[in-house]
PDB file of N, CA and C in Angstrom:
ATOM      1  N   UNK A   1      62.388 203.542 164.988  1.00  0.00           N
ATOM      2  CA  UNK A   1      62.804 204.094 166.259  1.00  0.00           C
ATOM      3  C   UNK A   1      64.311 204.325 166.318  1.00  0.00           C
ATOM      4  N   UNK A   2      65.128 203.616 165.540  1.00  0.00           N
ATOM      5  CA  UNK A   2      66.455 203.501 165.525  1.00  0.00           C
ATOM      6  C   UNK A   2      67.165 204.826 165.358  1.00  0.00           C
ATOM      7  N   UNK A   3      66.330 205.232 163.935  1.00  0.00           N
ATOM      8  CA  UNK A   3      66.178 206.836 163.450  1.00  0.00           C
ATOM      9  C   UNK A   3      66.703 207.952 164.533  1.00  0.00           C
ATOM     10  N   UNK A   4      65.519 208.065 165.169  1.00  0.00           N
ATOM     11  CA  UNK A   4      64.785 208.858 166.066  1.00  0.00           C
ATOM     12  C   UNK A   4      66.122 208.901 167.380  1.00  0.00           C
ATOM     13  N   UNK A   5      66.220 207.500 167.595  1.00  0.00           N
ATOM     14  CA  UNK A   5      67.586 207.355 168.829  1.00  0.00           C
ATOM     15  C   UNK A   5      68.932 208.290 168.330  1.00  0.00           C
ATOM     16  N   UNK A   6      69.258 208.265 166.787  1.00  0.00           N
ATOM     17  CA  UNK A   6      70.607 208.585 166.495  1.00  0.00           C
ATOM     18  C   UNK A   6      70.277 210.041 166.311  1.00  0.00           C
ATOM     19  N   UNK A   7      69.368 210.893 165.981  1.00  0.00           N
ATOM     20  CA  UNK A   7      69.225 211.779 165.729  1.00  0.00           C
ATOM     21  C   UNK A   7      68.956 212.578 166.632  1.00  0.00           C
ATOM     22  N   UNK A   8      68.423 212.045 167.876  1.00  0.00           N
ATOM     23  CA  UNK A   8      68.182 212.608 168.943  1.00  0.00           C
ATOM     24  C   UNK A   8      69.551 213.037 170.499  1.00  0.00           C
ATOM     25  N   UNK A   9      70.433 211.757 169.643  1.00  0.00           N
ATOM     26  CA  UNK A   9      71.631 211.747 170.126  1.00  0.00           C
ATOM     27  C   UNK A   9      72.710 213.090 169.511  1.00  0.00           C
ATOM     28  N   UNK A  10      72.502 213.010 168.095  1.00  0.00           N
ATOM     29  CA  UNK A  10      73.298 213.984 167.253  1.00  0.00           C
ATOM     30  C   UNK A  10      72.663 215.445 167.865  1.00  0.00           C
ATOM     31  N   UNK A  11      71.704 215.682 168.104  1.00  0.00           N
ATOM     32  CA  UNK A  11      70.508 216.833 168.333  1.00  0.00           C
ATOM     33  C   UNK A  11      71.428 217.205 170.104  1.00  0.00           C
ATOM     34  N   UNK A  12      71.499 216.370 170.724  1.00  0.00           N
ATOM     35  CA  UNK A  12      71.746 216.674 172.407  1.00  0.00           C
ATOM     36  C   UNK A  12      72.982 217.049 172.259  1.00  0.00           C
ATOM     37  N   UNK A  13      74.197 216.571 171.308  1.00  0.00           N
ATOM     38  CA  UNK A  13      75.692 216.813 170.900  1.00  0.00           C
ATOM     39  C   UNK A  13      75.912 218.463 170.199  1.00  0.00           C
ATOM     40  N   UNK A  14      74.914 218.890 169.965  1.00  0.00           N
ATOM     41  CA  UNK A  14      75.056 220.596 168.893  1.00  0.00           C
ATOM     42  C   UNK A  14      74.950 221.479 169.553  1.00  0.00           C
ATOM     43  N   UNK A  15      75.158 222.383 169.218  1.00  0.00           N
ATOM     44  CA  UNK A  15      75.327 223.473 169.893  1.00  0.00           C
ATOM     45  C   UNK A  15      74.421 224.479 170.288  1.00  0.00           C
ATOM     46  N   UNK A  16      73.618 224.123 169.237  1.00  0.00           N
ATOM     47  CA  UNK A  16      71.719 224.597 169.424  1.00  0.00           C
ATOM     48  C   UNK A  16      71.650 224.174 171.121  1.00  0.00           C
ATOM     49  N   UNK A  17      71.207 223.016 171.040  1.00  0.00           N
ATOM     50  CA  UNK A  17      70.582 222.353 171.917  1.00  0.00           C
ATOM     51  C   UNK A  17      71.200 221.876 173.387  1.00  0.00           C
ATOM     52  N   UNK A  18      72.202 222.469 172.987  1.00  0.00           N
ATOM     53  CA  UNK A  18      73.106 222.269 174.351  1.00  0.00           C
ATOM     54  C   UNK A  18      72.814 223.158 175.570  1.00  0.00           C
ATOM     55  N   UNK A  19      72.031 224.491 174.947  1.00  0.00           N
ATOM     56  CA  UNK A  19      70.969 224.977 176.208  1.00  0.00           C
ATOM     57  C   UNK A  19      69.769 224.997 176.095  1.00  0.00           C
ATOM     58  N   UNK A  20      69.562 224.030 175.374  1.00  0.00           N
ATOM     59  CA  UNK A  20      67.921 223.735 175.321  1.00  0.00           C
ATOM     60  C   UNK A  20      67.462 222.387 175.558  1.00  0.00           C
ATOM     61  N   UNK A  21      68.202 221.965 176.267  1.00  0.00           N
ATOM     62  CA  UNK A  21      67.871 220.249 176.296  1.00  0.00           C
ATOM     63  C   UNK A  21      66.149 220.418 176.628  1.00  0.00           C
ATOM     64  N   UNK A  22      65.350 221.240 177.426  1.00  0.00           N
ATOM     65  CA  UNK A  22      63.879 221.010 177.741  1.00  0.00           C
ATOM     66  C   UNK A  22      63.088 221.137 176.407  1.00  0.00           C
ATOM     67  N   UNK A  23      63.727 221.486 175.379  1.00  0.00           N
ATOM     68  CA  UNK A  23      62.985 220.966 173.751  1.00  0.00           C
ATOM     69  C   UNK A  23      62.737 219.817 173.393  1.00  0.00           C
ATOM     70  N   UNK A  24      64.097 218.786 173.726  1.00  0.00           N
ATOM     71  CA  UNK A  24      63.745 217.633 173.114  1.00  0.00           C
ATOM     72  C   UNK A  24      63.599 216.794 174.455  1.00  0.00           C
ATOM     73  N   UNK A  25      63.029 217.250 175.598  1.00  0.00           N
ATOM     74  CA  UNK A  25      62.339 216.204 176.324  1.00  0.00           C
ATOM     75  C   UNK A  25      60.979 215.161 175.757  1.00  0.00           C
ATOM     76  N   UNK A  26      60.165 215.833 174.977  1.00  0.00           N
ATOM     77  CA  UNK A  26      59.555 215.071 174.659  1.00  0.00           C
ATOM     78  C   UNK A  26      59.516 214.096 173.067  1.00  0.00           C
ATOM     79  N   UNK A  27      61.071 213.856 172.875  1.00  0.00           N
ATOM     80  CA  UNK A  27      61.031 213.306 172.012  1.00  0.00           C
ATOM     81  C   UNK A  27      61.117 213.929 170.684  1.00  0.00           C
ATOM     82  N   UNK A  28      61.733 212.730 169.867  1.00  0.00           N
ATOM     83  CA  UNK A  28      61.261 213.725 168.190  1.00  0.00           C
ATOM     84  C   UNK A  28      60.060 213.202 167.670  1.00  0.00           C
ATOM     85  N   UNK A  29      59.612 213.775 166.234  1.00  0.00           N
ATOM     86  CA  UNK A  29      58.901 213.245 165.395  1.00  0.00           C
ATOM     87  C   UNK A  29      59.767 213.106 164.112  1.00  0.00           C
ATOM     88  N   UNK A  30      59.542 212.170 163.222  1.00  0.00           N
ATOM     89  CA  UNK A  30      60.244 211.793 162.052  1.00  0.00           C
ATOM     90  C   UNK A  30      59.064 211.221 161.080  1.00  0.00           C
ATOM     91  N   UNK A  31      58.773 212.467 160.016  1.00  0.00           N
ATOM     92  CA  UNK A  31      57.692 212.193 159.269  1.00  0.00           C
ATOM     93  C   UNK A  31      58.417 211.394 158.061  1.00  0.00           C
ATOM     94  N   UNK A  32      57.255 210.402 158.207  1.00  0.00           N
ATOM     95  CA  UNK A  32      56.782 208.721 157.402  1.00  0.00           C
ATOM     96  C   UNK A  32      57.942 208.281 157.956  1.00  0.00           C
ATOM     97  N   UNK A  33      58.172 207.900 158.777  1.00  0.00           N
ATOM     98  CA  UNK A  33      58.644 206.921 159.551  1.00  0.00           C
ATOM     99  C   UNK A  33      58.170 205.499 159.358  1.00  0.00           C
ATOM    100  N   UNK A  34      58.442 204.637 158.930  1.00  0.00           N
ATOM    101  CA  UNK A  34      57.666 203.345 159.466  1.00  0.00           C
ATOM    102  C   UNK A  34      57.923 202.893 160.321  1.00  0.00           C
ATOM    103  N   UNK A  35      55.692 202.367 161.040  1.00  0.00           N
ATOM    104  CA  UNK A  35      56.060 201.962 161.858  1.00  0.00           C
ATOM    105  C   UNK A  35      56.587 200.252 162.181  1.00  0.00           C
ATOM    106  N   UNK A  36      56.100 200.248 163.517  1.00  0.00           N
ATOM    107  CA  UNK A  36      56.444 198.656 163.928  1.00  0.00           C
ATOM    108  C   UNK A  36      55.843 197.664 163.057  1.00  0.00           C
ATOM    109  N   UNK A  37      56.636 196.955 162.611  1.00  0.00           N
ATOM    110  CA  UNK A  37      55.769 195.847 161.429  1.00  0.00           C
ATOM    111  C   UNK A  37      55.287 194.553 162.315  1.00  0.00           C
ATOM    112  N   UNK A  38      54.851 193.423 161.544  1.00  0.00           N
ATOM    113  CA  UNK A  38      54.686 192.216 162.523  1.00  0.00           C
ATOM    114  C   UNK A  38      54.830 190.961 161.298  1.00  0.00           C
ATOM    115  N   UNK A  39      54.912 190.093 161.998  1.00  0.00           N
ATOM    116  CA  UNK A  39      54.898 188.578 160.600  1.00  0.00           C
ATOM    117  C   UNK A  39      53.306 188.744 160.430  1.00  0.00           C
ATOM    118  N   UNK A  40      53.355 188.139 159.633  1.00  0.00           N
ATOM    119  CA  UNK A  40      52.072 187.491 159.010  1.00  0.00           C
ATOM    120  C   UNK A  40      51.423 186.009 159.030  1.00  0.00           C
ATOM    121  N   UNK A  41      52.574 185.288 158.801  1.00  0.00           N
ATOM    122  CA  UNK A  41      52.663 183.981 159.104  1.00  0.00           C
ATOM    123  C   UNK A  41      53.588 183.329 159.193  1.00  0.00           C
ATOM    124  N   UNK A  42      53.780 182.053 158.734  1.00  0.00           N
ATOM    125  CA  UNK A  42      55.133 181.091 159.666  1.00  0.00           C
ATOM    126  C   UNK A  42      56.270 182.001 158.407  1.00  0.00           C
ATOM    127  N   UNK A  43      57.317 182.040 159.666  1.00  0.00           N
ATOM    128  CA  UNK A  43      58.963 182.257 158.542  1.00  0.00           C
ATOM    129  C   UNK A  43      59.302 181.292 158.759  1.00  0.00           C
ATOM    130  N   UNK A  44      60.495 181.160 158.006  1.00  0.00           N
ATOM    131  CA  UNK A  44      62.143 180.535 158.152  1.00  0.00           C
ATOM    132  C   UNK A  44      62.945 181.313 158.337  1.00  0.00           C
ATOM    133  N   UNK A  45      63.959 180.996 159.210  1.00  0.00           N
ATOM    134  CA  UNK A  45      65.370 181.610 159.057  1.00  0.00           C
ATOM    135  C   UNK A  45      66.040 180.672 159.221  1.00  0.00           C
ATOM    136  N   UNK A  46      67.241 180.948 157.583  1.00  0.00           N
ATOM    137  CA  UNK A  46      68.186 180.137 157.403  1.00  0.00           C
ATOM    138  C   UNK A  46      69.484 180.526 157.918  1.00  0.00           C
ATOM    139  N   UNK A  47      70.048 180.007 158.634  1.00  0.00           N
ATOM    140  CA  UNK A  47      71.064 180.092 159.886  1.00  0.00           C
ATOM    141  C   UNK A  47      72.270 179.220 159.365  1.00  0.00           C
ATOM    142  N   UNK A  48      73.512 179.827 159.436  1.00  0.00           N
ATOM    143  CA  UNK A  48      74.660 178.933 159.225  1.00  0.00           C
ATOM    144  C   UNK A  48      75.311 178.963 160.747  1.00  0.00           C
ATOM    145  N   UNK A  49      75.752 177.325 160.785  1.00  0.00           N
ATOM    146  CA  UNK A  49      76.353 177.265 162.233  1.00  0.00           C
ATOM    147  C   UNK A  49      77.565 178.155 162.554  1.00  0.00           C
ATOM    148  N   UNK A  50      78.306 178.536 161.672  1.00  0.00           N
ATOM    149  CA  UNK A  50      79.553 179.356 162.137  1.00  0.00           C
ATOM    150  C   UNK A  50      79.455 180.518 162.832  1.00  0.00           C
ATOM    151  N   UNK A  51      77.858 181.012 161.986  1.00  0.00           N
ATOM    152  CA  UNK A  51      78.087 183.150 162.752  1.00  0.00           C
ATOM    153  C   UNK A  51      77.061 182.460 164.506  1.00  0.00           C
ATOM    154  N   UNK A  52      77.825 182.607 165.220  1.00  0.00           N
ATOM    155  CA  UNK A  52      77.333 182.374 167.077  1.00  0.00           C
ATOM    156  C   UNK A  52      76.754 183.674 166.961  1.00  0.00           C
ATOM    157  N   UNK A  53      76.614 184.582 166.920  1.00  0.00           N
ATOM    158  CA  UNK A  53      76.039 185.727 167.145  1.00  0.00           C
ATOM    159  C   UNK A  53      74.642 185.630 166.525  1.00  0.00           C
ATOM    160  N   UNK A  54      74.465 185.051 165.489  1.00  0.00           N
ATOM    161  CA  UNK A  54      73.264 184.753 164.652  1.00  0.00           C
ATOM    162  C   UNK A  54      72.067 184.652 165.229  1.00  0.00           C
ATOM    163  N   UNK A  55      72.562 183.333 166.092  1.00  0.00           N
ATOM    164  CA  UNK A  55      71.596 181.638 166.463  1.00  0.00           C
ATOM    165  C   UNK A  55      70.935 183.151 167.783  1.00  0.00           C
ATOM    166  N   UNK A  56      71.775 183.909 168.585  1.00  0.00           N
ATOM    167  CA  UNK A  56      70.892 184.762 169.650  1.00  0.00           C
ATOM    168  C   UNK A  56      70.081 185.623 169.048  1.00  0.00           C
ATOM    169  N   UNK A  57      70.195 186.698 167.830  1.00  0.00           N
ATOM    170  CA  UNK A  57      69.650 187.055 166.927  1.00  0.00           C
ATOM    171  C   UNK A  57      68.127 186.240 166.810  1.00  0.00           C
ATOM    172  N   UNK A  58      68.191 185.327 166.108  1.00  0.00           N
ATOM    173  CA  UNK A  58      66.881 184.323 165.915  1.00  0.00           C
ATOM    174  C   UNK A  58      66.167 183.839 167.253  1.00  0.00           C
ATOM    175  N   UNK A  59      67.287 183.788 168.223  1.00  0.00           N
ATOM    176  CA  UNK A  59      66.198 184.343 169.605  1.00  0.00           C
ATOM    177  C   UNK A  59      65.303 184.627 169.587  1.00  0.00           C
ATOM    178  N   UNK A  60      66.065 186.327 169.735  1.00  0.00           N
ATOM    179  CA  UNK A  60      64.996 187.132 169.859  1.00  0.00           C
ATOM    180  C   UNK A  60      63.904 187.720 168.687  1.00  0.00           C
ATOM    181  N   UNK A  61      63.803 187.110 168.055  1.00  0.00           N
ATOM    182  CA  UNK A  61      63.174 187.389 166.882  1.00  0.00           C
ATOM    183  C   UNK A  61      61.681 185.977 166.934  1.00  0.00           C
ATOM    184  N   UNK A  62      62.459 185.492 167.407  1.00  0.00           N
ATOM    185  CA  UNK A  62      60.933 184.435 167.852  1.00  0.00           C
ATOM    186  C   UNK A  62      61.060 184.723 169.382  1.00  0.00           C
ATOM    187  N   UNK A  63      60.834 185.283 170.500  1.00  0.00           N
ATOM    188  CA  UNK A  63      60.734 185.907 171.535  1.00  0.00           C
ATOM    189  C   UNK A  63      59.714 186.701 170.751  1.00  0.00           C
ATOM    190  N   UNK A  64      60.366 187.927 170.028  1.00  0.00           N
ATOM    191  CA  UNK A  64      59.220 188.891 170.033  1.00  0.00           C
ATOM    192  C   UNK A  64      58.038 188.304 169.017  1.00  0.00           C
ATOM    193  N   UNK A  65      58.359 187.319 167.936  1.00  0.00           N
ATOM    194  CA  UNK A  65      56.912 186.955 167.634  1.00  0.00           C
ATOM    195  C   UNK A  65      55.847 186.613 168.616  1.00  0.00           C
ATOM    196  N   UNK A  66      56.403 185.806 169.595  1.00  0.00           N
ATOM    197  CA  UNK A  66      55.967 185.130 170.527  1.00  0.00           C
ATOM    198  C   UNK A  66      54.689 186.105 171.007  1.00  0.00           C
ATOM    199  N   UNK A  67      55.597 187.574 171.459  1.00  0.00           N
ATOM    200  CA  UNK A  67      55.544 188.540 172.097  1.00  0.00           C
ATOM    201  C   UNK A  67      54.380 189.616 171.171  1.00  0.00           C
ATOM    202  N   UNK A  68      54.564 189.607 170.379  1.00  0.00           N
ATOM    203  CA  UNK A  68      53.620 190.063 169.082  1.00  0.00           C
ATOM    204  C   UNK A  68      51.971 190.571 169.260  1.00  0.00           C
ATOM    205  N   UNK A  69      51.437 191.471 169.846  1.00  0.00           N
ATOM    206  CA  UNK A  69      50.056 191.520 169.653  1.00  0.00           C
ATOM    207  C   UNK A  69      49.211 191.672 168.640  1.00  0.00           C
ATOM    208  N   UNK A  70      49.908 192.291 167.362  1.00  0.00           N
ATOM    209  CA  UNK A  70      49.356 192.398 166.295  1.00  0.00           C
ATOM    210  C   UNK A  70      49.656 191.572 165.435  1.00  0.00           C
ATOM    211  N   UNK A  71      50.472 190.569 165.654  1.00  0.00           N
ATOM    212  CA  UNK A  71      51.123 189.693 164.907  1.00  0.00           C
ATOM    213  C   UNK A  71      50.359 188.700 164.995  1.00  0.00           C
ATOM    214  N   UNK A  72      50.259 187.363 163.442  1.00  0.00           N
ATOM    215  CA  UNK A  72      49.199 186.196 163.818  1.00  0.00           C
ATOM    216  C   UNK A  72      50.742 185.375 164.159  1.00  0.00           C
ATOM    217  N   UNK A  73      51.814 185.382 163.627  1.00  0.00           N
ATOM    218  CA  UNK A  73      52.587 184.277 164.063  1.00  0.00           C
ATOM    219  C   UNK A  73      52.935 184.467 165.361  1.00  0.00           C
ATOM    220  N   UNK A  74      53.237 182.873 165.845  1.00  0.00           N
ATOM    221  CA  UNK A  74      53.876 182.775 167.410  1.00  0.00           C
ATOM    222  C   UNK A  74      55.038 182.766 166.934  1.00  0.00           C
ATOM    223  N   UNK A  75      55.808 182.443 168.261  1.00  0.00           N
ATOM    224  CA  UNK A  75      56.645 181.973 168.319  1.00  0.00           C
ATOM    225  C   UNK A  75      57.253 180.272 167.473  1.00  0.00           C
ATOM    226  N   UNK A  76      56.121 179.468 167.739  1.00  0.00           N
ATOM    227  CA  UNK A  76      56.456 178.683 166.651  1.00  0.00           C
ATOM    228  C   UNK A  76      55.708 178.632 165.802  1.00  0.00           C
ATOM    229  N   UNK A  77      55.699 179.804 165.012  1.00  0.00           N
ATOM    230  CA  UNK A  77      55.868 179.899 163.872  1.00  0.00           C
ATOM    231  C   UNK A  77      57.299 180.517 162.894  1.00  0.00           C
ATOM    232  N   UNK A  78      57.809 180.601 163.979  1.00  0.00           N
ATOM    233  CA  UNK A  78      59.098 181.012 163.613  1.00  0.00           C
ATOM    234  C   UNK A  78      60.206 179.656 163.633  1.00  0.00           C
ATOM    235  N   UNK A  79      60.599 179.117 162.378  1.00  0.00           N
ATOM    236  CA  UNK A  79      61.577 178.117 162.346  1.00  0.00           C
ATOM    237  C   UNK A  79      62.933 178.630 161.663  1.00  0.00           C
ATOM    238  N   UNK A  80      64.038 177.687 162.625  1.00  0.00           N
ATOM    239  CA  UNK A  80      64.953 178.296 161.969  1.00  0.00           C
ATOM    240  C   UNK A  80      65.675 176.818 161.754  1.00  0.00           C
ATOM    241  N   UNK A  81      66.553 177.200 160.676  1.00  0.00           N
ATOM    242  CA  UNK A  81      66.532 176.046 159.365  1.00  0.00           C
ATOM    243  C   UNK A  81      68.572 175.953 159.308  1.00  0.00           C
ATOM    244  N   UNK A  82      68.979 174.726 159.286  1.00  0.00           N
ATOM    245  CA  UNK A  82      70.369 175.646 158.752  1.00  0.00           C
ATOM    246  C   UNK A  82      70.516 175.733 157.261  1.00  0.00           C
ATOM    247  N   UNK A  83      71.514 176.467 157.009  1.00  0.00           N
ATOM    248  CA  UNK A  83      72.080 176.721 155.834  1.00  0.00           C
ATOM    249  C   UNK A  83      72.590 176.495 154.654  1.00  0.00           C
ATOM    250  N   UNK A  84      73.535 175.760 155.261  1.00  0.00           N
ATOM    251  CA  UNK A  84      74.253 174.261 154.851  1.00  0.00           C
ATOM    252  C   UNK A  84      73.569 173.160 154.612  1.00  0.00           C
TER     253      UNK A  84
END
């Protein structure tokens, strides 16, 4: 999806499309894209205490297992481990 955001951004910035914005109302397509993946089973993530930005990272990353419908792991199945 990340794809799709920057390209769609670059696409609204050109000069094409600068009177055509009702083209890309409905979005792009980006062939073989992959899609949304899911765990499989329990991870680890190995975490060093210094990067603070990290530890919210691993948040949300067991949030969305949690969150997961196609996914077999939960949320705890997601451990995070330190580094050190």
């Amino acid at each position: 999806e990340s794809l799709k955001a920057v390209a769609l951004r670059m696409l609204l910035h050109s000069p094409y499309y600068a009177s055509r914005l009702a083209e890309l109302d409905a979005g792009l397509m980006v062939p073989r894209q992959p899609g949304p993946c899911a765990f499989s089973g329990p991870v680890t993530i190995l975490a060093c205490r210094d990067n603070e930005g990290f530890f919210r990272l691993v948040e949300e990353v067991k949030t969305a297992a949690g969150e997961g419908r196609d996914s077999t792991a939960s949320a705890g199945a997601v451990a995070i481990r330190d580094a050190e």
